[in-house]
Protein backbone atom coordinates (compact mmCIF):
# COMPACT_ATOMS: atom_id res chain seq x y z
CA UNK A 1 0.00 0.00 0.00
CA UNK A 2 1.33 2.83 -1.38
CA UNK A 3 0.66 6.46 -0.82
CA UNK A 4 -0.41 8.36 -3.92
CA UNK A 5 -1.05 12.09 -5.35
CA UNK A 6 -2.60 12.89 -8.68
CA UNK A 7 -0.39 14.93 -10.90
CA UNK A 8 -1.48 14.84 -14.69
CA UNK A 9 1.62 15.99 -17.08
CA UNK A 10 1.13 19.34 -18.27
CA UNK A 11 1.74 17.87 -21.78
CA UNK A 12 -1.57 16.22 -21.35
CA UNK A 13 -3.45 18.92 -20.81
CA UNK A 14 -1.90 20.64 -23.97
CA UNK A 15 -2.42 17.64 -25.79
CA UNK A 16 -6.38 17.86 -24.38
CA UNK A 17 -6.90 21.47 -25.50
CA UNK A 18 -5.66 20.85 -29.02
CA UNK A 19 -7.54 17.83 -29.62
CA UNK A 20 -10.62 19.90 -28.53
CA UNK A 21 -9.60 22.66 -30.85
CA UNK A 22 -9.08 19.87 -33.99
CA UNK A 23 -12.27 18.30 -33.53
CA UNK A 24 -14.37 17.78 -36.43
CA UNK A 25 -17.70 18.75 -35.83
CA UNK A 26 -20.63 16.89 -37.33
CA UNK A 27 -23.81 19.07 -39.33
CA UNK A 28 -26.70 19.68 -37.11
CA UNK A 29 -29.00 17.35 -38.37
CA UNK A 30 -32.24 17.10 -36.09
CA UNK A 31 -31.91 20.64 -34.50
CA UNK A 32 -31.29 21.58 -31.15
CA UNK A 33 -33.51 18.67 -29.44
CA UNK A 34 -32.22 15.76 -27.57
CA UNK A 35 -34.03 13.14 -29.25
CA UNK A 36 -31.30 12.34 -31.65
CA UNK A 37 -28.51 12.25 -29.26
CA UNK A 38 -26.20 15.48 -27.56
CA UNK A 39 -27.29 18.46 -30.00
CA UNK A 40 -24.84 20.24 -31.61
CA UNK A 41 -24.78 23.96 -30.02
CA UNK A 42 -24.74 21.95 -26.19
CA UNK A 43 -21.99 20.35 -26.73
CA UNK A 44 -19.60 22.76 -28.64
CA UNK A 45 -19.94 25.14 -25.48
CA UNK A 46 -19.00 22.09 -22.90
CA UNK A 47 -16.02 21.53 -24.87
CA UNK A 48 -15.02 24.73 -25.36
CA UNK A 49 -15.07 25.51 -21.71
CA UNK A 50 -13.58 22.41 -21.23
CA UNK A 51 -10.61 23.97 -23.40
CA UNK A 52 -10.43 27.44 -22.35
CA UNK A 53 -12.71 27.74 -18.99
CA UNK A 54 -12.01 24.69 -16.96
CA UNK A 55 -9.44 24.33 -14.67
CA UNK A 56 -8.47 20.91 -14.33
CA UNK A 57 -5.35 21.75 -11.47
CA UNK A 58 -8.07 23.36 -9.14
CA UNK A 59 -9.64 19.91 -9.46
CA UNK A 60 -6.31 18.29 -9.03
CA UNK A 61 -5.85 20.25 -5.87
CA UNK A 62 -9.45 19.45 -4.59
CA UNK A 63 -8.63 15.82 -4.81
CA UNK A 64 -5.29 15.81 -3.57
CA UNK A 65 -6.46 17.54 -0.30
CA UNK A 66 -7.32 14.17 0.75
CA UNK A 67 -5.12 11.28 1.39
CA UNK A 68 -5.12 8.92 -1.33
CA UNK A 69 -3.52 5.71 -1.78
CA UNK A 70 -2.61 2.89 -4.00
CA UNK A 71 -2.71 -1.25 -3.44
CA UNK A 72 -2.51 -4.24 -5.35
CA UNK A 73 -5.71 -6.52 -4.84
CA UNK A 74 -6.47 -9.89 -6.77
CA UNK A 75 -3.81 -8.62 -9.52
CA UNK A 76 -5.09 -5.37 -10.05
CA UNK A 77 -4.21 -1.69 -8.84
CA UNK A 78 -6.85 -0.21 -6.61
CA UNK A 79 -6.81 3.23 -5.77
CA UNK A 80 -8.79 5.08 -2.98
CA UNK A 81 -9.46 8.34 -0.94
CA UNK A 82 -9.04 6.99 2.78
CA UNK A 83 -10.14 10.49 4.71
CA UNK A 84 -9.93 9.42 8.78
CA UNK A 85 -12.61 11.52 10.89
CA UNK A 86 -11.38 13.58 13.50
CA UNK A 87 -14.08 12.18 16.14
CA UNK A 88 -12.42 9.10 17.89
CA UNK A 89 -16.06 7.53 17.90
CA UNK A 90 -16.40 7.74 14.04
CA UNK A 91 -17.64 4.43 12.45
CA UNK A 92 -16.28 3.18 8.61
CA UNK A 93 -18.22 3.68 5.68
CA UNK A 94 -17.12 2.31 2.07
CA UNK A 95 -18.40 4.49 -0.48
CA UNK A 96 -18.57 2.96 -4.06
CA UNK A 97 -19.23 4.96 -7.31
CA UNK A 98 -20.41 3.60 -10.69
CA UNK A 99 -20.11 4.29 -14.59
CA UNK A 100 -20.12 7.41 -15.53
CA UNK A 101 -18.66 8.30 -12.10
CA UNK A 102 -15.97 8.59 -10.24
CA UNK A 103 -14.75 9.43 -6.55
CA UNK A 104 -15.52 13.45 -8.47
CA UNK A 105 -18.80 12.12 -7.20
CA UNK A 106 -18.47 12.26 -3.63
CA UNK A 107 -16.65 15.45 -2.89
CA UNK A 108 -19.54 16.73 -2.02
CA UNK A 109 -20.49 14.56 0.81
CA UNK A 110 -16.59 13.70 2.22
CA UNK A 111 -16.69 16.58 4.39
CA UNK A 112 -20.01 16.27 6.10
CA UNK A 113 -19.83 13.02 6.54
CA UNK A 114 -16.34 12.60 8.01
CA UNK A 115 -16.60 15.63 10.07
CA UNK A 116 -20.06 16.47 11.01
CA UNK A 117 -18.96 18.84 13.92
CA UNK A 118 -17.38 20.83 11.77
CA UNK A 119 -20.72 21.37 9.21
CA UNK A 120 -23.72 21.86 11.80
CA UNK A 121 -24.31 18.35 12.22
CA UNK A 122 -24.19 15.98 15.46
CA UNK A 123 -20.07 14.39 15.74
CA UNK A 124 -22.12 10.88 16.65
CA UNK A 125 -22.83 11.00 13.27
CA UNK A 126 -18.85 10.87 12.11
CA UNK A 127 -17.32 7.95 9.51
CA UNK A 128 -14.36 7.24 8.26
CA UNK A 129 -14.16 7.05 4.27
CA UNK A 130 -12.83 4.92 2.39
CA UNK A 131 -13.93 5.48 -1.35
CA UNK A 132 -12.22 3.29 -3.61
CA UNK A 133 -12.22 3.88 -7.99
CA UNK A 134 -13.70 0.57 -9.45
CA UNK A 135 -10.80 -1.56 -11.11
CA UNK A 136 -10.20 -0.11 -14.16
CA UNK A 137 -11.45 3.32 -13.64
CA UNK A 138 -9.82 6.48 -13.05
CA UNK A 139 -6.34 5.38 -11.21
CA UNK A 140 -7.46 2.25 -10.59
CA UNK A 141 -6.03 1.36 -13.65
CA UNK A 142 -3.93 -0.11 -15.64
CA UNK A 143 -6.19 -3.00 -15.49
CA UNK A 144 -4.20 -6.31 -16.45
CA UNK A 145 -6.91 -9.25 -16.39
CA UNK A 146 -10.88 -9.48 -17.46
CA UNK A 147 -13.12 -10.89 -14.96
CA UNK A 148 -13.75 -8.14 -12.81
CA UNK A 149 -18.01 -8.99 -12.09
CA UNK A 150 -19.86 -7.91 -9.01
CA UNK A 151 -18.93 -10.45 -6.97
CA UNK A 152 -15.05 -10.19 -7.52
CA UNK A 153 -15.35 -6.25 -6.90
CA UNK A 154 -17.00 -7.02 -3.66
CA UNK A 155 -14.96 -9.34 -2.46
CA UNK A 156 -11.76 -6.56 -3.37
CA UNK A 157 -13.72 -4.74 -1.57
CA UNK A 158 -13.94 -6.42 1.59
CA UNK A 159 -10.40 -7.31 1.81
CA UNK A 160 -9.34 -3.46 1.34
CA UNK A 161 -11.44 -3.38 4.53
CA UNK A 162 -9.66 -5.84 5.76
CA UNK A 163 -6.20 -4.41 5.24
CA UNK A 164 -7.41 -1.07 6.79
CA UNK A 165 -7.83 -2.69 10.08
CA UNK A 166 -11.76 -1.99 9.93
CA UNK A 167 -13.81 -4.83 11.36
CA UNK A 168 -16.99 -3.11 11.35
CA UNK A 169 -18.29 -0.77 8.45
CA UNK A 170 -21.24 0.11 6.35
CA UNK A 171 -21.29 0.49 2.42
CA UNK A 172 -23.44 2.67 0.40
CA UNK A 173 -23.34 3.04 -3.73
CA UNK A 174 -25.32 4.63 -6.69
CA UNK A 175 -25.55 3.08 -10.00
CA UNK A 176 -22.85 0.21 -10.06
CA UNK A 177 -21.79 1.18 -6.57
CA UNK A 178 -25.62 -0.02 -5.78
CA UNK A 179 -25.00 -3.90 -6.35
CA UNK A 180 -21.58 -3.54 -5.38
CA UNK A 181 -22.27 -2.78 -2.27
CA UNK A 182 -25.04 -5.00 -1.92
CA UNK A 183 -22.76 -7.84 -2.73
CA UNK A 184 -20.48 -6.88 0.04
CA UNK A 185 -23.22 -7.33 2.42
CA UNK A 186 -23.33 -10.84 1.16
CA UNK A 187 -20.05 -11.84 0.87
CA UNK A 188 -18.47 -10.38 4.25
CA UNK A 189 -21.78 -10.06 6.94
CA UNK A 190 -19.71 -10.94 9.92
CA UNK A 191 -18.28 -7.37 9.34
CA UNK A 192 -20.91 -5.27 7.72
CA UNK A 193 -23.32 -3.68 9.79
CA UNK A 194 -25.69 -2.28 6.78
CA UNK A 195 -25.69 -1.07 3.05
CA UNK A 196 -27.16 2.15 1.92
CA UNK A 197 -27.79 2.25 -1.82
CA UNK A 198 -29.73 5.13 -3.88
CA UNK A 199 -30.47 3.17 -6.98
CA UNK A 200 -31.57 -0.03 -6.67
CA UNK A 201 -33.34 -2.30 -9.95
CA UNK A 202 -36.66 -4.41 -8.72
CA UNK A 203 -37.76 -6.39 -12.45
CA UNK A 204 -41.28 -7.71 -12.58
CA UNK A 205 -40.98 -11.51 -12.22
CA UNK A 206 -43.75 -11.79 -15.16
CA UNK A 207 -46.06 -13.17 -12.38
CA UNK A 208 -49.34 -11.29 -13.23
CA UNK A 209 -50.34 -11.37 -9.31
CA UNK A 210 -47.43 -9.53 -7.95
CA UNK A 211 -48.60 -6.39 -10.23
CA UNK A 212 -52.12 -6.41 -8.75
CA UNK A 213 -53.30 -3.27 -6.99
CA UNK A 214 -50.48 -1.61 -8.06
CA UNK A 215 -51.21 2.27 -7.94
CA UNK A 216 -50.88 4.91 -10.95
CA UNK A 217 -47.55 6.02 -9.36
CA UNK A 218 -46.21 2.56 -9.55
CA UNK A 219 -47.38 1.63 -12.35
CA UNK A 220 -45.55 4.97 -14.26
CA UNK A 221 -42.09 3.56 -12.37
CA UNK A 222 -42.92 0.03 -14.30
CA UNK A 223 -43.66 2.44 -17.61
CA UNK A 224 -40.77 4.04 -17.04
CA UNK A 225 -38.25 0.93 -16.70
CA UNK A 226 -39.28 -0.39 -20.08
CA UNK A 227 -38.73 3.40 -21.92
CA UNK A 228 -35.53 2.85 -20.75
CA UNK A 229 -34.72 -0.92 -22.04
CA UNK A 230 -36.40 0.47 -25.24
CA UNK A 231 -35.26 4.36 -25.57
CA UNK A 232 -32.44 4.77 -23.11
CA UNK A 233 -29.78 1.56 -23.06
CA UNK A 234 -28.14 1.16 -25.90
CA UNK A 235 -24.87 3.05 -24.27
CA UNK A 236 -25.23 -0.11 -22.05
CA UNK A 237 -25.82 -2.98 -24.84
CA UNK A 238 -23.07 -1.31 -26.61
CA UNK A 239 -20.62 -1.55 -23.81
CA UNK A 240 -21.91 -5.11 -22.20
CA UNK A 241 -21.38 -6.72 -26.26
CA UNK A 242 -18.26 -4.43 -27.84
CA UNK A 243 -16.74 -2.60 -25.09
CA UNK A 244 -13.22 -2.84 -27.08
CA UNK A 245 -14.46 -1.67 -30.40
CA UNK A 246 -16.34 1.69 -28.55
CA UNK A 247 -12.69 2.31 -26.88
CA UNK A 248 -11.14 2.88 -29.63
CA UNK A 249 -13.45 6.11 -30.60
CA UNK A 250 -13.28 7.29 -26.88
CA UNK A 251 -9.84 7.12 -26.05
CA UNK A 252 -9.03 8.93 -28.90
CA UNK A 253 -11.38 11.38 -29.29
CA UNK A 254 -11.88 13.73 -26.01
CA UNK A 255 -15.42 15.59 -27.64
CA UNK A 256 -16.72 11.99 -28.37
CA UNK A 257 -16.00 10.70 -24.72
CA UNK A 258 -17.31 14.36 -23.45
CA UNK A 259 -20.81 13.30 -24.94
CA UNK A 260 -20.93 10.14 -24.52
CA UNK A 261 -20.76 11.15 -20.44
CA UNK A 262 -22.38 14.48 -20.91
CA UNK A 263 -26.00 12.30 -22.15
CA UNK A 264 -26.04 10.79 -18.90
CA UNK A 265 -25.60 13.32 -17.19
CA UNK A 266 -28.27 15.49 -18.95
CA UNK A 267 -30.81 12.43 -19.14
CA UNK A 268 -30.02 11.16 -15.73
CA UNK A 269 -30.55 14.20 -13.56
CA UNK A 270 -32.81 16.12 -11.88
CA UNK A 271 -33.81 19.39 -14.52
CA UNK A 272 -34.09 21.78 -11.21
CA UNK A 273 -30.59 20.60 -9.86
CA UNK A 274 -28.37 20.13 -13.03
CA UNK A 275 -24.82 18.53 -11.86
CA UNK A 276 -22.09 21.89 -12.11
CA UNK A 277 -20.41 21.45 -15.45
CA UNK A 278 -16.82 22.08 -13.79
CA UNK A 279 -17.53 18.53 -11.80
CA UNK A 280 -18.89 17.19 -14.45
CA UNK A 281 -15.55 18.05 -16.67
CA UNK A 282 -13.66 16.99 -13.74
CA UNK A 283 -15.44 13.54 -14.18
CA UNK A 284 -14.68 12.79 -17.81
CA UNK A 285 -10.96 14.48 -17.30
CA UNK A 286 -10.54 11.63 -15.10
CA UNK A 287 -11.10 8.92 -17.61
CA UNK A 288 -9.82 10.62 -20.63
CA UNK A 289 -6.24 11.39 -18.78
CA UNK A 290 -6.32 7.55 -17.34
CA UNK A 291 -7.01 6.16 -20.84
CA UNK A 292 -10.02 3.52 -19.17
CA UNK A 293 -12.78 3.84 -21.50
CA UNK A 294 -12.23 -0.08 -22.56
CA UNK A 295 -11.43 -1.27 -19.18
CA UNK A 296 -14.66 0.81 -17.50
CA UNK A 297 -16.80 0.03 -20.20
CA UNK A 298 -15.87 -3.74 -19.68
CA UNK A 299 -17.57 -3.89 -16.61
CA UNK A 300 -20.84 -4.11 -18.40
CA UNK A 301 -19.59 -6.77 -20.30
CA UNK A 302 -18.46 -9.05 -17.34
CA UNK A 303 -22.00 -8.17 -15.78
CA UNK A 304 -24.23 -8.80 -18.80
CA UNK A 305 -25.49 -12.38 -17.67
CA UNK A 306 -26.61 -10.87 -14.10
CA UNK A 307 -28.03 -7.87 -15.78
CA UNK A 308 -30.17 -10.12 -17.57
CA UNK A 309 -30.88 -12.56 -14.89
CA UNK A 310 -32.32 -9.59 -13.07
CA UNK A 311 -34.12 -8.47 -15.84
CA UNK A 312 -36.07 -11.59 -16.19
CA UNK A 313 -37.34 -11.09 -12.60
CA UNK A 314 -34.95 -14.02 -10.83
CA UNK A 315 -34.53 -13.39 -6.94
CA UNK A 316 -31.38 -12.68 -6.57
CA UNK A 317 -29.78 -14.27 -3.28
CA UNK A 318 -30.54 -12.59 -0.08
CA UNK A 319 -28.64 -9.92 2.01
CA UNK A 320 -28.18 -10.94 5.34
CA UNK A 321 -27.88 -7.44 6.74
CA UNK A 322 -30.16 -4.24 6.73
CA UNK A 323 -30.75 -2.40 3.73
CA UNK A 324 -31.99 1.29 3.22
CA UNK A 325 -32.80 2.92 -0.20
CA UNK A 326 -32.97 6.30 -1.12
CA UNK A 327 -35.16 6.98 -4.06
CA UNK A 328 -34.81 10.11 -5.89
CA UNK A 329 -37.33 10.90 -8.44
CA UNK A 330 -35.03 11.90 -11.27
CA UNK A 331 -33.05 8.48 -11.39
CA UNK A 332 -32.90 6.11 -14.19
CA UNK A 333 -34.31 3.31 -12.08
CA UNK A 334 -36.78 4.48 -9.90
CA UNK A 335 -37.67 1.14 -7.68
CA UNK A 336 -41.42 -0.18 -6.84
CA UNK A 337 -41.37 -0.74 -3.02
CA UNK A 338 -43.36 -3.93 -3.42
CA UNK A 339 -40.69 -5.88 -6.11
CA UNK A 340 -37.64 -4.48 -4.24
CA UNK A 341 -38.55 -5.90 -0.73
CA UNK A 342 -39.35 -9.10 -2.59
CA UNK A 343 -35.98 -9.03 -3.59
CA UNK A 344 -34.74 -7.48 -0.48
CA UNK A 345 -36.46 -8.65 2.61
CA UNK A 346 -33.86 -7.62 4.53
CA UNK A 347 -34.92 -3.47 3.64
CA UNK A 348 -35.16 -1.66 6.97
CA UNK A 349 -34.76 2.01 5.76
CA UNK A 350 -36.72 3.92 2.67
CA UNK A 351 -36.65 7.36 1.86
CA UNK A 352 -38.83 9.16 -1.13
CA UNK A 353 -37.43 12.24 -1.64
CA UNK A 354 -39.64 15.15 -4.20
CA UNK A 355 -35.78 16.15 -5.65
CA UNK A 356 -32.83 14.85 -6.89
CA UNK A 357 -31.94 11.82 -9.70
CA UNK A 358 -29.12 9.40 -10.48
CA UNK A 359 -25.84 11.33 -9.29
CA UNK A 360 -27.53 12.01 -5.64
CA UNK A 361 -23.81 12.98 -4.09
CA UNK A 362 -23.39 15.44 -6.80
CA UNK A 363 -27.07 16.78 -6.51
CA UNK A 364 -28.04 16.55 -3.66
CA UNK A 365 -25.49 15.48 -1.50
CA UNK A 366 -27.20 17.30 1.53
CA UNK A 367 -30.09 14.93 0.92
CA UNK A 368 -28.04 11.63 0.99
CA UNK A 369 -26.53 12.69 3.77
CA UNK A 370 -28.84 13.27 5.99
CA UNK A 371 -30.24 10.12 4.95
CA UNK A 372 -27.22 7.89 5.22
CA UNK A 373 -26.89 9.38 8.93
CA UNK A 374 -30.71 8.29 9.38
CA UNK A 375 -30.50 4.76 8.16
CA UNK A 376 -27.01 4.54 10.09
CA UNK A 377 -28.22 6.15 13.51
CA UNK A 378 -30.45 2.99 13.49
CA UNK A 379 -27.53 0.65 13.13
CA UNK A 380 -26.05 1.17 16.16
C-alpha cells in the first residue's frame, strides 16, 4: 500500500486542449432537441469551456487535499481516498461509485460526513471514508486481467477493509456502486453492519399477481423501466457486447468521450438541480487522462449475464444485513417498493425524496446525507 497524489503531465493537458480545438464537428442534423442524441450547439460550449474555462489543477488540488492511496488486490491496482474523521467515535463507511462516475462524485459529501462537527451536524454521526475507484477506472487502472463482475469487486472490496484494520463498516453506492455494495453485504456479513444504496433495480418476475393493486404512481415507475430498455440503453448494450471496439473512438477522441458522459448526465438528472459542469468536466478528465474507457466500459460486459438474470425477474440471493434505499425521483431506475422488498427482505430504511436523480452525491449530497446518517443512527 502505497501512498499516492494525482499529478497529470502538463503535456496532457496541452495535448487535451488541441484535440478539442481539432475536432471535427458533425452538421446539425435534427436541431437543437435531444431526441437524436447530444445536440450540436450543447456540446460545442461544454467543450469549449472544457478547453479554455475549466481548470483541471483546481480539481487536481481538490482531490489531492485528501489522502489517497494505491494497493494491489487480486492482480489489479486499486486506488482510494481513505479520509480518517477527527471524532475518535467515528464508524467506517465504504463508499462505491459507478459508470459514468468517479470518486468526483463524492466530494460533495466527504466533508459532512467525516466531520459532522465541523458542518452543523451531530459528531455521533462521524465515519471514516474509504472510497475506492472501481478496477479499471480512473487510477485504478492499468487494469491487467478481465473478470472483474460484481462479486469479484465485492470481495476486493472487503479485503481493502480488511487491510485497513476496519472490522466493522457500512457500504453505500449509486448506479454500479448499488450492487456492489449489496454484494459486500453478502459476501463479508460478519463485518458489515448495513448497506445504503440510492439506486436499486426491482424487475417484474412476469407473475401477473405480484402487479395487482399496483397504484398509478407505480405503475408509471414500471412504464418508465421499459422506456428505458427500449429508448435509453443502448450506451449499455453497446458496452456489455463491444466494449473494445467503442474504446477505440473514446480514447481517442476527447469531444466523443465528453458526450458520450455528458448524455447521462443530462438524461439522468434532476432538470431543477443540473450537476455543475466544472464537476462534471472533472469527471470525464478523469477517464480521458487515465485512458479507461475499454477497461470501465468492460464492466458491463463481465456483468451482462446478471443484468439479464435480473431483468427476467430471478430473486437474486438474499442480504443478510439491513438495507436502506434512497429513491430520488429523477433516477434512471426508480424502484417499486413492493418488487424491491421481494428481492430485499432484509430493507429496513426507505426514503422518497420530491428532488434529486441518479448522481444524488453530486445533486443533492445534503439529501443523501442526511439520509445515510438516518439509516445509520439505526444501526447502532
Amino acid at each position: 500500500m502505497r501512498s499516492f497524489r494525482i499529478d497529470i503531465p502538463q503535456a496532457e493537458l496541452d495535448d487535451l486542449h488541441r484535440r478539442i480545438a481539432a475536432t471535427r464537428w458533425p452538421d446539425d442534423l435534427g436541431g437543437p432537441g435531444w431526441d437524436r442524441g447530444v445536440p450540436l450547439g450543447h456540446l460545442r460550449d461544454l467543450a469549449e469551456h472544457w478547453r479554455t474555462g475549466f481548470d483541471w489543477r483546481a480539481a487536481e488540488a481538490e482531490l489531492n487535499r485528501y489522502p489517497q492511496f494505491v494497493t494491489e488486490i487480486d492482480g489489479a491496482p486499486i486506488h482510494f481516498l481513505h479520509v480518517r474523521s477527527p471524532e475518535p467515535g467515528a464508524r467506517a463507511l465504504l463508499l462505491t461509485h459507478g459508470w459514468p462516475g468517479s470518486v468526483v462524485e463524492f466530494l460533495d459529501v466527504i466533508g459532512p460526513l467525516s466531520d459532522p462537527r465541523a458542518h452543523g451536524g451531530d459528531p455521533a454521526d462521524a465515519f471514516h471514508l474509504v472510497i475506492p475507484s472501481l478496477p479499471g477506472y480512473g487510477f485504478s487502472a492499468p487494469l491487467r486481467q478481465t473478470g472483474w463482475d460484481v462479486p469479484r469487486i465485492a470481495a476486493a472490496w472487503a479485503e481493502l477493509m480488511r487491510r485497513l484494520g476496519y472490522t466493522s463498516y457500512a457500504a453505500q453506492g449509486g448506479d454500479a456502486g448499488s450492487p456492489i455494495s449489496l454484494q459486500v453485504g453478502r459476501c463479508d456479513p460478519d463485518h458489515v453492519i448495513g448497506v445504503h444504496v440510492n439506486m436499486l433495480m426491482a424487475f417484474p418476475s412476469g407473475d401477473p399477481a405480484e402487479l395487482e393493486g399496483l397504484g398509478p404512481d407505480d405503475q408509471a415507475r414500471l412504464g418508465r423501466l421499459a422506456r428505458f430498455d427500449q429508448q435509453q440503453s443502448a450506451y449499455m448494450k453497446v458496452m456489455a457486447t463491444r466494449p473494445r471496439t467503442l474504446s477505440y473512438a473514446l480514447d481517442d477522441s476527447p469531444v466523443g468521450h465528453l458526450a458520450w458522459i455528458a448524455e447521462k448526465f443530462a438524461e439522468w438528472t434532476d432538470p431543477e438541480g443540473a450537476v455543475d459542469r466544472d464537476r462534471l468536466l472533472a469527471n470525464v478528465s478523469i477517464y480521458w487522462f487515465t485512458r479507461t474507457a475499454h477497461s470501465a466500459a468492460n464492466f458491463y460486459y463481465e456483468g451482462a449475464e446478471a443484468v439479464a438474470q435480473a431483468a427476467s425477474g430471478a430473486l437474486p440471493p438474499p442480504v443478510p444485513v439491513p438495507v436502506g434505499v434512497a429513491v430520488f425521483p429523477h433516477d434512471l431506475f426508480v424502484p417499486v417498493r413492493r418488487l424491491a422488498e421481494r428481492d430485499l427482505p432484509t430493507i429496513a430504511h426507505w426514503t422518497e425524496f420530491d428532488r434529486g436523480g441518479h448522481f444524488a452525491a453530486l445533486e443533492q449530497p445534503a439529501l443523501l446525507v442526511e439520509d445515510v446518517r438516518a439509516f445509520l443512527r439505526t444501526l447502532k
